[in-house]
Protein backbone atom coordinates (compact mmCIF):
# COMPACT_ATOMS: atom_id res chain seq x y z
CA UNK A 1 52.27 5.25 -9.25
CA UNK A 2 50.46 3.13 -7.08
CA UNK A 3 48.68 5.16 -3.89
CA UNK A 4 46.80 2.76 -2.20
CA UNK A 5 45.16 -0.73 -2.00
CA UNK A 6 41.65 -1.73 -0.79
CA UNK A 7 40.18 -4.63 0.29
CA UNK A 8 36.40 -4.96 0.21
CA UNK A 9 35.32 -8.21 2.61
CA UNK A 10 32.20 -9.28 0.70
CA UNK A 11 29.21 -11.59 1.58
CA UNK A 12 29.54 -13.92 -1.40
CA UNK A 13 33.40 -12.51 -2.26
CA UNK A 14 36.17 -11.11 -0.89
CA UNK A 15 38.02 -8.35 -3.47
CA UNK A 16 41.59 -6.50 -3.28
CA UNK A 17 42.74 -3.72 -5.76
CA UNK A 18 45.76 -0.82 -6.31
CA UNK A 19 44.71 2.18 -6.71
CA UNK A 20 47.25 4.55 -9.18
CA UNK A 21 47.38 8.43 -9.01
CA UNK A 22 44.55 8.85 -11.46
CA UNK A 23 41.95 7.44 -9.10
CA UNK A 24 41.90 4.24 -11.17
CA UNK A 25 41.63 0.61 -9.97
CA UNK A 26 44.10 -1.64 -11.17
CA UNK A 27 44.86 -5.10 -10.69
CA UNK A 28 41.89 -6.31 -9.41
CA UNK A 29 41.96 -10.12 -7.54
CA UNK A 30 38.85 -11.77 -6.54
CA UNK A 31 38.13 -14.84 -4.46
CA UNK A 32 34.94 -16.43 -3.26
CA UNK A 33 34.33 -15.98 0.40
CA UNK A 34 33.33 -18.91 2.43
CA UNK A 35 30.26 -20.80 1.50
CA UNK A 36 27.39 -19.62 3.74
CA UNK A 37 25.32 -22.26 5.59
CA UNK A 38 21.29 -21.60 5.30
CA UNK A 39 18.92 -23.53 7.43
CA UNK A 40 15.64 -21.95 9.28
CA UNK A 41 17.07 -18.71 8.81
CA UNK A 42 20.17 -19.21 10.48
CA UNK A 43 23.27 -17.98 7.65
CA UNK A 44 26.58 -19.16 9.37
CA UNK A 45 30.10 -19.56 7.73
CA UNK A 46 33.41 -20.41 8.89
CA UNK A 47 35.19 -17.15 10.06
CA UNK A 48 39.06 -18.68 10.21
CA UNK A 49 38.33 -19.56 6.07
CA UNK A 50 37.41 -16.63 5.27
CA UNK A 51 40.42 -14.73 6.91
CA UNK A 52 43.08 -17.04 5.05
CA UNK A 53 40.98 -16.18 1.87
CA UNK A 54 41.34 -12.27 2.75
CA UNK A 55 44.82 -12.81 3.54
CA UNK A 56 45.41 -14.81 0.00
CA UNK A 57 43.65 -12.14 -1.66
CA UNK A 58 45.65 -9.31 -0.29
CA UNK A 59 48.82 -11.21 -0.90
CA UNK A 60 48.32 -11.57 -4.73
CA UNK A 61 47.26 -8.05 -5.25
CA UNK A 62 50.19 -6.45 -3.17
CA UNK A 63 52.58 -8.82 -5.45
CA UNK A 64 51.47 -6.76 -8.26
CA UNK A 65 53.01 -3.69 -6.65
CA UNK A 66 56.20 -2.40 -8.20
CA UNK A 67 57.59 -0.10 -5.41
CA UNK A 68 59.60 -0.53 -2.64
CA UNK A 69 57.45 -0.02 -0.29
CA UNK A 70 53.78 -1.05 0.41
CA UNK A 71 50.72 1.37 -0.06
CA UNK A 72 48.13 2.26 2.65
CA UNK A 73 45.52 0.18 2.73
CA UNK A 74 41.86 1.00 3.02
CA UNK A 75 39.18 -1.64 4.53
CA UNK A 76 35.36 -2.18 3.77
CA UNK A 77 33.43 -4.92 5.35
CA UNK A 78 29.84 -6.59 5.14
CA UNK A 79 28.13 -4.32 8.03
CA UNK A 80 26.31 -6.65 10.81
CA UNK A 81 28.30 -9.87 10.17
CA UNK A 82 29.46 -10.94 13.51
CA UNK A 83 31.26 -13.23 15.73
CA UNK A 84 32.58 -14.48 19.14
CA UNK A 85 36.36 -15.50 19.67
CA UNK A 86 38.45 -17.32 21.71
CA UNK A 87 41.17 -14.02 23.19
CA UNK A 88 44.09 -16.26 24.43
CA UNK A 89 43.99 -18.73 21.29
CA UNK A 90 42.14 -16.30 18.46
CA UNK A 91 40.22 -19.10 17.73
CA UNK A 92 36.53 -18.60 16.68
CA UNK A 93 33.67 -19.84 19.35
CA UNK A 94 30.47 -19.19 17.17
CA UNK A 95 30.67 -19.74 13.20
CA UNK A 96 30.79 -15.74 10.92
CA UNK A 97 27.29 -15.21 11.71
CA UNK A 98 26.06 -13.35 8.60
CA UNK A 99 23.99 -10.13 8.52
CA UNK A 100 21.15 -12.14 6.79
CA UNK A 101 20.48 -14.54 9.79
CA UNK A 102 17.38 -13.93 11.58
CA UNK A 103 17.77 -15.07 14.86
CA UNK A 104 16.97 -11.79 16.32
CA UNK A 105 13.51 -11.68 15.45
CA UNK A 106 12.49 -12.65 19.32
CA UNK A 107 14.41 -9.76 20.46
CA UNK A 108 13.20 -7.78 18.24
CA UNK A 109 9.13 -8.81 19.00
CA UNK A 110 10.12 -8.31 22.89
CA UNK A 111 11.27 -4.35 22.00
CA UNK A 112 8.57 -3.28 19.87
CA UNK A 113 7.68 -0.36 22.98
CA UNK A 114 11.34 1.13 22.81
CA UNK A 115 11.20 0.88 19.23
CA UNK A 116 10.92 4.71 18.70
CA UNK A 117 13.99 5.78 21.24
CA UNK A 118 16.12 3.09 19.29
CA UNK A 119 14.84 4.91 16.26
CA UNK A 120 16.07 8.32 17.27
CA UNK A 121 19.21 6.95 18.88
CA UNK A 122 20.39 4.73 15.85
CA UNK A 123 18.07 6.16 12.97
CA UNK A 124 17.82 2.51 12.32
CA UNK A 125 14.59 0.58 12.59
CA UNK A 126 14.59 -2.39 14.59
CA UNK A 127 15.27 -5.21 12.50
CA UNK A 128 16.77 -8.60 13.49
CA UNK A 129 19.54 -7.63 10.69
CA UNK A 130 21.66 -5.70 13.31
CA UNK A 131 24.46 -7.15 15.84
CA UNK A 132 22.10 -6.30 18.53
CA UNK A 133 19.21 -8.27 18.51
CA UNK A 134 21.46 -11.45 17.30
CA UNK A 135 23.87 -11.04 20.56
CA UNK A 136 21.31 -10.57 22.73
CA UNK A 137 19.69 -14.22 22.05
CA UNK A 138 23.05 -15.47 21.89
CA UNK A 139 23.74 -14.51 25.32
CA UNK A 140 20.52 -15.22 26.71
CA UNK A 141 20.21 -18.38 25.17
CA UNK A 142 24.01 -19.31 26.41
CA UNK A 143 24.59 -17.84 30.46
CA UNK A 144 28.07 -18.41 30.71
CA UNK A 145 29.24 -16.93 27.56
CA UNK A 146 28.20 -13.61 29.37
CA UNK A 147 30.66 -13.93 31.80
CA UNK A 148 33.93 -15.41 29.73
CA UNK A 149 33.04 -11.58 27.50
CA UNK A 150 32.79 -9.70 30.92
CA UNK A 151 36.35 -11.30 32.22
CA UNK A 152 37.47 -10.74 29.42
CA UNK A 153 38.14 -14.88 28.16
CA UNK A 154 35.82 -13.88 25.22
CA UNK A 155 35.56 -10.83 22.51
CA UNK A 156 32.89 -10.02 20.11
CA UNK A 157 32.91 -7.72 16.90
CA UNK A 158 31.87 -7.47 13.34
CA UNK A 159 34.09 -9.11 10.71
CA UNK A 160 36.41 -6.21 10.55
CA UNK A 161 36.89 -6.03 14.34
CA UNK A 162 37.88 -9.94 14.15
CA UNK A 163 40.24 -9.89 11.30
CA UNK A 164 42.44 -6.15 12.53
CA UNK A 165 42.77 -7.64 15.73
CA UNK A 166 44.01 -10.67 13.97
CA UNK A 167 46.37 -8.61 11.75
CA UNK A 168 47.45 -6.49 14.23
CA UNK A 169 48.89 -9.64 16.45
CA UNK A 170 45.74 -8.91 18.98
CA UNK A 171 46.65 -5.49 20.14
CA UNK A 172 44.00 -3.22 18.39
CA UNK A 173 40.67 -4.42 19.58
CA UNK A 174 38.71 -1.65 17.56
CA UNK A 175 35.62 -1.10 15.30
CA UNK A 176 35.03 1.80 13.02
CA UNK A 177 32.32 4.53 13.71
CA UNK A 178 30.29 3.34 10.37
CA UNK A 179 30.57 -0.41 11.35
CA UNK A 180 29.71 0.51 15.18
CA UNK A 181 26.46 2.59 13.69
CA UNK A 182 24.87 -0.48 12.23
CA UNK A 183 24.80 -2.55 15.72
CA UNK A 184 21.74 -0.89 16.63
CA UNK A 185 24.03 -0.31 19.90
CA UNK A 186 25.45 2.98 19.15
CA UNK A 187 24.30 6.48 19.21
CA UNK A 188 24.84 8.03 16.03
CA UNK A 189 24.58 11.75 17.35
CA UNK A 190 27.08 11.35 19.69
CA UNK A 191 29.14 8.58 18.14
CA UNK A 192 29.57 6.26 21.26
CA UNK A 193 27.80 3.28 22.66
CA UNK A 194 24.86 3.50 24.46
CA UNK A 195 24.30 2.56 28.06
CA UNK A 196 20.25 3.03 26.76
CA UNK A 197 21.24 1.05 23.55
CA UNK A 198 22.33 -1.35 25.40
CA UNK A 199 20.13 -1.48 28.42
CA UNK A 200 17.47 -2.59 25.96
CA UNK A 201 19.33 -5.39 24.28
CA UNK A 202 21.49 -6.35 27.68
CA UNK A 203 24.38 -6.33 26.23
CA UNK A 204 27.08 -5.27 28.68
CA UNK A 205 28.56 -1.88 27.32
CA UNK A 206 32.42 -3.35 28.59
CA UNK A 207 32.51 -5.89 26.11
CA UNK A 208 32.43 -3.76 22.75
CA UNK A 209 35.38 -2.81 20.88
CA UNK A 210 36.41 0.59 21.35
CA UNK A 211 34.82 3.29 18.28
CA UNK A 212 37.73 4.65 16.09
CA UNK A 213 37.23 6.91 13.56
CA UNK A 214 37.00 5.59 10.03
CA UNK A 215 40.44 7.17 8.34
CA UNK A 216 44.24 7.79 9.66
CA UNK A 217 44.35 5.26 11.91
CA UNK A 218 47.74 4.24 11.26
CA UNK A 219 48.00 0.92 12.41
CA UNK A 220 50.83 -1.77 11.80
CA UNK A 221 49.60 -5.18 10.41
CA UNK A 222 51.75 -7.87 10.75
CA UNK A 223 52.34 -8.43 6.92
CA UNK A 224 53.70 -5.06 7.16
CA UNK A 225 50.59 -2.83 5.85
CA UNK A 226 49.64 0.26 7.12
CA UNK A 227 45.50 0.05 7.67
CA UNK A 228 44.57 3.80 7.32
CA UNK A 229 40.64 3.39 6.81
CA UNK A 230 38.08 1.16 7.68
CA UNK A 231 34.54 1.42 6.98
CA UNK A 232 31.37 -0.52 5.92
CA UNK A 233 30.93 -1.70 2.41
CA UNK A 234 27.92 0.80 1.71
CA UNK A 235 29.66 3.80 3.16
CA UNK A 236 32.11 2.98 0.58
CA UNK A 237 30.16 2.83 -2.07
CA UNK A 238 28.59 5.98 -1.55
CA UNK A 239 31.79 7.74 -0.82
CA UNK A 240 32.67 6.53 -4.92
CA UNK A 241 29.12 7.47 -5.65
CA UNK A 242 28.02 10.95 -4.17
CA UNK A 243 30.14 14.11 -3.84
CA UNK A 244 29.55 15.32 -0.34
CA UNK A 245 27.36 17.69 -0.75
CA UNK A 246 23.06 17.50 -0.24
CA UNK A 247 22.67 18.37 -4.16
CA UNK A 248 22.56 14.84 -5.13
CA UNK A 249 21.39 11.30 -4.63
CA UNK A 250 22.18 8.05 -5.50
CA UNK A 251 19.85 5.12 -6.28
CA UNK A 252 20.92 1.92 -6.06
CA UNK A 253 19.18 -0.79 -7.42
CA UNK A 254 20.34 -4.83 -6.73
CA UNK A 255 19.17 -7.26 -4.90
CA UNK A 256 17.19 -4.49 -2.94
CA UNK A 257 17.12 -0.98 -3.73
CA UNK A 258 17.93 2.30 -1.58
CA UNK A 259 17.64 5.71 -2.15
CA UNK A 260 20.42 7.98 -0.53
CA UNK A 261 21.42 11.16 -0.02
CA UNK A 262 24.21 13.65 2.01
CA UNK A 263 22.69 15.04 4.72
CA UNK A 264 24.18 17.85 6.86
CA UNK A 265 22.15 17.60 9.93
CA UNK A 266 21.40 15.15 12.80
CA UNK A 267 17.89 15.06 12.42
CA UNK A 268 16.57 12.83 9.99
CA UNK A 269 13.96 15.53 8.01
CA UNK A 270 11.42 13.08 7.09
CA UNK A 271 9.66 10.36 9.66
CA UNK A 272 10.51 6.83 8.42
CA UNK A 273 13.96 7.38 6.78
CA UNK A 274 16.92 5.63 7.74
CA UNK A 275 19.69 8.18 8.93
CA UNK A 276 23.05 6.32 7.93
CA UNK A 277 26.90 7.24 9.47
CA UNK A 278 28.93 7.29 6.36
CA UNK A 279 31.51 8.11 7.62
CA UNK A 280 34.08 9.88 10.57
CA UNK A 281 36.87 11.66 9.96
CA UNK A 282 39.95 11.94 12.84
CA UNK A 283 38.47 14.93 14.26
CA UNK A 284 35.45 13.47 14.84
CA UNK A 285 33.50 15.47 11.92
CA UNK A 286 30.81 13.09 10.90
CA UNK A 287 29.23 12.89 7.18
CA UNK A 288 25.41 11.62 7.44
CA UNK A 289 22.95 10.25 5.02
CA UNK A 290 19.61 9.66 4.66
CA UNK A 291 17.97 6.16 3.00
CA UNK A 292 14.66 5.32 1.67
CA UNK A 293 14.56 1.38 1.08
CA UNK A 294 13.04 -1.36 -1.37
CA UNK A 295 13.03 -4.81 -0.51
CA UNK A 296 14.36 -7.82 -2.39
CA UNK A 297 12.92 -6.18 -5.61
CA UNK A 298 15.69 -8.46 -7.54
CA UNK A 299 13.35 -11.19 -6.22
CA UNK A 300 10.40 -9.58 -7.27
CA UNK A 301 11.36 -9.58 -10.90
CA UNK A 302 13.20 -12.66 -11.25
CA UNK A 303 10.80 -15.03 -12.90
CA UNK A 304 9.65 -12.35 -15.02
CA UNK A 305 11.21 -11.36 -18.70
CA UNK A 306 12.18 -7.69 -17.66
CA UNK A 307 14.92 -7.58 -20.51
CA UNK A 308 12.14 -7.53 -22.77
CA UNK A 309 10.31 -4.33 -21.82
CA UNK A 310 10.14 -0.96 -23.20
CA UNK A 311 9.34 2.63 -21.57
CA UNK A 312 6.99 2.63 -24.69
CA UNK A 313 4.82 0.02 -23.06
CA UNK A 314 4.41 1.50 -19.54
CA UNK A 315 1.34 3.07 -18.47
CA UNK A 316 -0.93 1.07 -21.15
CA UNK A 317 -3.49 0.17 -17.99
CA UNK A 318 -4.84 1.79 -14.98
CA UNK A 319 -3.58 -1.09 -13.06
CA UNK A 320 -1.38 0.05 -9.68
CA UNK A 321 1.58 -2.72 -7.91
CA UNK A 322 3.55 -2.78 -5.18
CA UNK A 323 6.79 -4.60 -5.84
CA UNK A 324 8.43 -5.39 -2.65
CA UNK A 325 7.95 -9.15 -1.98
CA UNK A 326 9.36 -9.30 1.47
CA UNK A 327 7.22 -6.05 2.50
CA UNK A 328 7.77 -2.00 1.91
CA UNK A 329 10.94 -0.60 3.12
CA UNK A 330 11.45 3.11 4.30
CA UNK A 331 10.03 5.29 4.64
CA UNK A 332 6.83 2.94 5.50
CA UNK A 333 8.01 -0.61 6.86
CA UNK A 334 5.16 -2.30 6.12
CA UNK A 335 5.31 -6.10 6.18
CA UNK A 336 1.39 -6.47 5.86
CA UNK A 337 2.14 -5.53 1.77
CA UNK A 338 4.39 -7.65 -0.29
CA UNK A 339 3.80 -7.93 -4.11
CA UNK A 340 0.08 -6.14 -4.14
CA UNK A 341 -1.81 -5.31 -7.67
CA UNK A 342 -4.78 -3.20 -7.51
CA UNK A 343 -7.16 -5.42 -9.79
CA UNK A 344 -6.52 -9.21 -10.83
CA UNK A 345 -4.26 -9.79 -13.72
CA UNK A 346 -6.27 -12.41 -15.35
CA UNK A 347 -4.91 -12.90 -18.72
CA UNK A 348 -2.27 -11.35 -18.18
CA UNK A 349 0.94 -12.69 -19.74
CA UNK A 350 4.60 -12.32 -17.91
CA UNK A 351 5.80 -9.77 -19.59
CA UNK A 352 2.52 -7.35 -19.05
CA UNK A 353 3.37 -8.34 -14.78
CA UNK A 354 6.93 -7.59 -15.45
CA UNK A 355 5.93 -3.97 -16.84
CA UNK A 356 3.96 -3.48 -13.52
CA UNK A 357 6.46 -4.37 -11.46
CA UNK A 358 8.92 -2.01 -13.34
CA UNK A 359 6.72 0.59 -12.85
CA UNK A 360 6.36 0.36 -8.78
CA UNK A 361 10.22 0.41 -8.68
CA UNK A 362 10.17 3.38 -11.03
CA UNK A 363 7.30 5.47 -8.43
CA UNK A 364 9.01 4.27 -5.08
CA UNK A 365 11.77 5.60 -6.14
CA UNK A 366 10.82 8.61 -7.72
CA UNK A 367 8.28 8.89 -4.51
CA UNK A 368 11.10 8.78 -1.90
CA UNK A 369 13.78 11.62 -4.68
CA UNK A 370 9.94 13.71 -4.49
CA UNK A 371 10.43 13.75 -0.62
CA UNK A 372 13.83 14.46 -0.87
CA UNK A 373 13.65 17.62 -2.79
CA UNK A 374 10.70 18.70 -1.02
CA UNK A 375 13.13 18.94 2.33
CA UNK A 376 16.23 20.17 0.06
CA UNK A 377 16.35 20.60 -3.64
CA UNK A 378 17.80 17.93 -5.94
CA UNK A 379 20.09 19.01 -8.53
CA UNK A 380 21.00 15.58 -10.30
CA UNK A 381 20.31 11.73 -9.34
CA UNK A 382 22.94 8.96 -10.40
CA UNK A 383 21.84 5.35 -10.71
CA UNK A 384 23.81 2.31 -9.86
CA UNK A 385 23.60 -1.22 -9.18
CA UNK A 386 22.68 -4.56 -11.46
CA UNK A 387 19.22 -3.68 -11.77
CA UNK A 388 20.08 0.13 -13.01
CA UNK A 389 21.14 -1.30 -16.18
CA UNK A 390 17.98 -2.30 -17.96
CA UNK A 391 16.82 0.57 -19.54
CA UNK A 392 13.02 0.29 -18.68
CA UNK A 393 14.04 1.59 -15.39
CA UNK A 394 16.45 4.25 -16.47
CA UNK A 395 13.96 5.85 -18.55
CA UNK A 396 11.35 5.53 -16.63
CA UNK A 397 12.82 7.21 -13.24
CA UNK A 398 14.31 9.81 -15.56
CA UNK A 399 10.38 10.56 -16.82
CA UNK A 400 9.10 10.81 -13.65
CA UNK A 401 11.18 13.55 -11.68
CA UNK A 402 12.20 16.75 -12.06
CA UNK A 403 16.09 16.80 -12.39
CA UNK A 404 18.62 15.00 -14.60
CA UNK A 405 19.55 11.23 -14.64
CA UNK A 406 22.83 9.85 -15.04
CA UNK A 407 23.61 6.30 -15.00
CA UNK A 408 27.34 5.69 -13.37
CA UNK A 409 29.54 3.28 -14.73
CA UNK A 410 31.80 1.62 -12.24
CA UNK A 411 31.75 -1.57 -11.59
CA UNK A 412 33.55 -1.49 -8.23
CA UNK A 413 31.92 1.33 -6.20
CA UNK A 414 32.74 -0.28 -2.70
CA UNK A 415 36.86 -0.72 -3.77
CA UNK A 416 36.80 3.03 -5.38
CA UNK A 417 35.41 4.11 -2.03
CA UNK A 418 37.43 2.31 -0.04
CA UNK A 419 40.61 3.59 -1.65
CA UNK A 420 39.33 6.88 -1.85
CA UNK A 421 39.08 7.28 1.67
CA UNK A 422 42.41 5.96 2.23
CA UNK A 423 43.54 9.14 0.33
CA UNK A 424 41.00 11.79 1.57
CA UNK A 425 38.14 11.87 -0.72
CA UNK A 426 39.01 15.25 -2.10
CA UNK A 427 42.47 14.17 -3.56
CA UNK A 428 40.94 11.29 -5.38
CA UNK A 429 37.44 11.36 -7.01
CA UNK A 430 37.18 9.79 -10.12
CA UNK A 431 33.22 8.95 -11.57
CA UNK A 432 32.39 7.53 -14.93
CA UNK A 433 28.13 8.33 -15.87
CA UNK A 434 25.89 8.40 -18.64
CA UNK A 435 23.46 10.80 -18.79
CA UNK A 436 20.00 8.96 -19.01
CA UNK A 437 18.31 11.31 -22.02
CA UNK A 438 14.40 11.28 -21.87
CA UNK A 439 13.14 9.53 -24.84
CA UNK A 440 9.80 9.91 -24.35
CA UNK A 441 8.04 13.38 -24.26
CA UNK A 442 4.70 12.54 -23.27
CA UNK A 443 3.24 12.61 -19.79
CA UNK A 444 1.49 8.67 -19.90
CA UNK A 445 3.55 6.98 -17.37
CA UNK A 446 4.02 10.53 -14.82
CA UNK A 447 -0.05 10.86 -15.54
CA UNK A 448 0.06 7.31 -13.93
CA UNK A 449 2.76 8.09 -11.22
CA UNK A 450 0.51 10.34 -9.85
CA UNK A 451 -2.84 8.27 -9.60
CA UNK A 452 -0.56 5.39 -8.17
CA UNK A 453 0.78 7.80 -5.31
CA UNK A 454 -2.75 8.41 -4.45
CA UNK A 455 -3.50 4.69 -4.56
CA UNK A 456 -0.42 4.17 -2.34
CA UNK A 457 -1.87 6.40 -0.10
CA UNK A 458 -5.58 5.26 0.28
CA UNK A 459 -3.91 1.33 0.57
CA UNK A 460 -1.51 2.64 3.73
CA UNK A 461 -3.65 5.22 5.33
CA UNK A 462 -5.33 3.51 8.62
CA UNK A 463 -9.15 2.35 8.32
CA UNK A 464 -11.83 4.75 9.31
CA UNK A 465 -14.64 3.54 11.73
């Protein structure tokens, strides 16, 4: 029996699947989403393609369905992509403007002095990733598209704002509260746009698509769906990843790396952490997170032959690294260090670098779970993502904290979540792990963690004199 189907709209693909009465994914259709176009850090793509691929893709998978009637479908969406569209005609004005592009960054430099309210208000940290900082160049760098959004000519919305007011033959004009919390527009505490928010940016507040919450939203598409949940692709992922409880944390590692758990109050505990809106439920009940971050570590490790280490070989030098090439994420944001080593590595061959490197993923992480279970206790950490698989960094984070490991085995977190939501995330909740066993008993590489935290330090803390 077939309960629902989810579509997960995907930088590089776009991905439909049923979901059956055992929590299990079944008949799973992927197509590549538009090509994205890369020059001086602007990432464009062509937003009518990729809704005719979405559309294909949700068309083959429903033709897979052997009932009668069709099953609720659940929505997850690349957070921060963004356009501008045509109302009368529905055609696009501005290509998909992708999350990566960084044409923000001027906005961004202008609101360094605000930074810290935008913090609070968002617990985001200003970033040119965001909706925010993009529209407001666009609209200062273009006058009169202001005014065709004012009257009304014009709309503007993340991906999954375009393509329901598409399906829905241009009569919902909405955003989830997940989506809406990564625009750097909204505030998260009381889960509506800001008239500070956007103040800073100018962005006029009358042009935003209004905040739903992320499940029952019963709404008609044309192809004769039901869209009962919306929400961003991460949110997903933890909702197939975390039960929803503080007791646990995920760690993903891919192309970058965050470190994530539940988190019951409004208040992000620790300075520096990202505060993310998972998700809102119908009555307005609101499930929060907090995130430490690694940058494009994938990047970091790349030319390097990390298949070929073992947690035996860790912790054979007094050597310290930092491993974040495009700067340290949360809690710290600090783009003055990239890829840092404490000594020169002359001599040293690739596979002795890729061993350091492995080891400042291993200590960020197990700095930021430390911090964690300092503010609430940890009882168990699951690990996910590309980079979770090589064992050099399952053993290694399970050595160097104080609570068991387990290594999950899905291979479509963002779909599980997506469908999961579409059911309520009690009825279906359906995980796969390993547990990572410690195979090492002695204390080398923890002996090591510790020195390197007080390296860490002594590198960050402020010069005296």
């Amino acid at each position: 029996m077939i309960v629902a189907i989810a579509l997960d709209l995907g930088t590089t693909s776009i991905k439909a699947a049923l979901m059956d009465h055992h929590g299990m994914l079944r008949h799973i259709v992927t197509h590549p989403a538009p090509a994205i176009d890369s020059c001086h850090g602007r990432y464009e793509s062509h937003a009518l393609q990729y809704a005719v691929v979405a559309e294909q893709v949700l068309k083959e998978c429903l033709a897979q369905t052997q009932t009668q009637n069709n099953p609720p479908l659940g929505l997850c969406s690349q957070r921060s992509s963004f356009l501008l569209w045509d109302k009368t005609s529905g055609k696009p004005v501005t290509p998909l403007i992708s999350w990566q592009d960084d044409r923000g960054a001027s906005c961004c430099d202008r609101l360094r002095m605000p930074s810290n309210t935008i913090h609070k208000l968002t617990g985001l940290r200003l970033t040119p990733y965001y909706l925010g900082p993009k529209l407001s160049v666009l609209l200062q760098e273009n006058p009169p598209w202001r005014q065709k959004l004012i009257q009304g000519e014009w709309l503007v919305g993340t991906l999954d704002t375009f393509l329901i007011w598409r399906w829905t033959g241009k009569r919902h004009f909405i955003t989830d509260a997940s989506m809406a919390a990564r625009t750097l527009l909204m505030d998260i505490h009381q889960q509506q746009w800001s008239d500070t928010l956007c103040d800073f940016f100018d962005v006029p507040r009358s042009i935003l698509p209004q905040i739903r919450p992320s499940t029952e939203l019963n709404l008609t598409l044309d192809n004769g769906l039901i869209l009962q949940a919306s929400v961003g692709d991460q949110s997903a992922a933890l909702i197939a990843s975390l039960a929803n409880n503080q007791s646990e944390a995920l760690v993903n590692l891919g192309t970058g790396g965050f470190v994530i758990r539940s988190f019951a109050k409004r208040e992000v505990a620790s300075s520096g952490y990202l505060q993310t809106l998972v998700y809102q439920n119908r009555n307005r009940q609101v499930q929060f997170a907090i995130e430490g971050t690694l940058n494009s570590i994938a990047s970091a490790l790349a030319p390097y032959p990390v298949n070929e280490c073992c947690i035996e070989d860790l912790a054979c030098n007094d050597i310290f690294c930092l491993a974040e090439p495009s700067g340290l994420g949360a809690p710290y944001f600090r783009n003055d260090w990239g890829i840092h080593f404490s000594q020169p590595l002359t001599g040293f061959t690739p596979r002795q670098v890729a061993l350091l490197l492995l080891e400042a993923i291993i200590f960020r992480v197990a700095r930021i779970l430390e911090e964690f279970h300092q503010h609430a206790p940890l009882n168990q950490v699951y690990l996910s993502g590309g980079l979770s698989e090589l064992p050099c960094l399952q053993y290694g984070i399970a050595q160097c904290v104080i609570f068991p490991v387990y290594h999950l085995q899905q291979k479509e977190a963002s779909l599980q979540g997506t469908a999961a939501l579409v059911c309520g995330v009690k009825a279906i909740y359906h995980r796969e792990m390993q547990k990572i066993e410690n195979k090492q008993t002695g204390t080398v590489l923890m002996k090591k963690y510790r020195r390197w935290k007080e390296w860490l330090d002594a590198l960050l803390s402020p010069p005296h004199g």
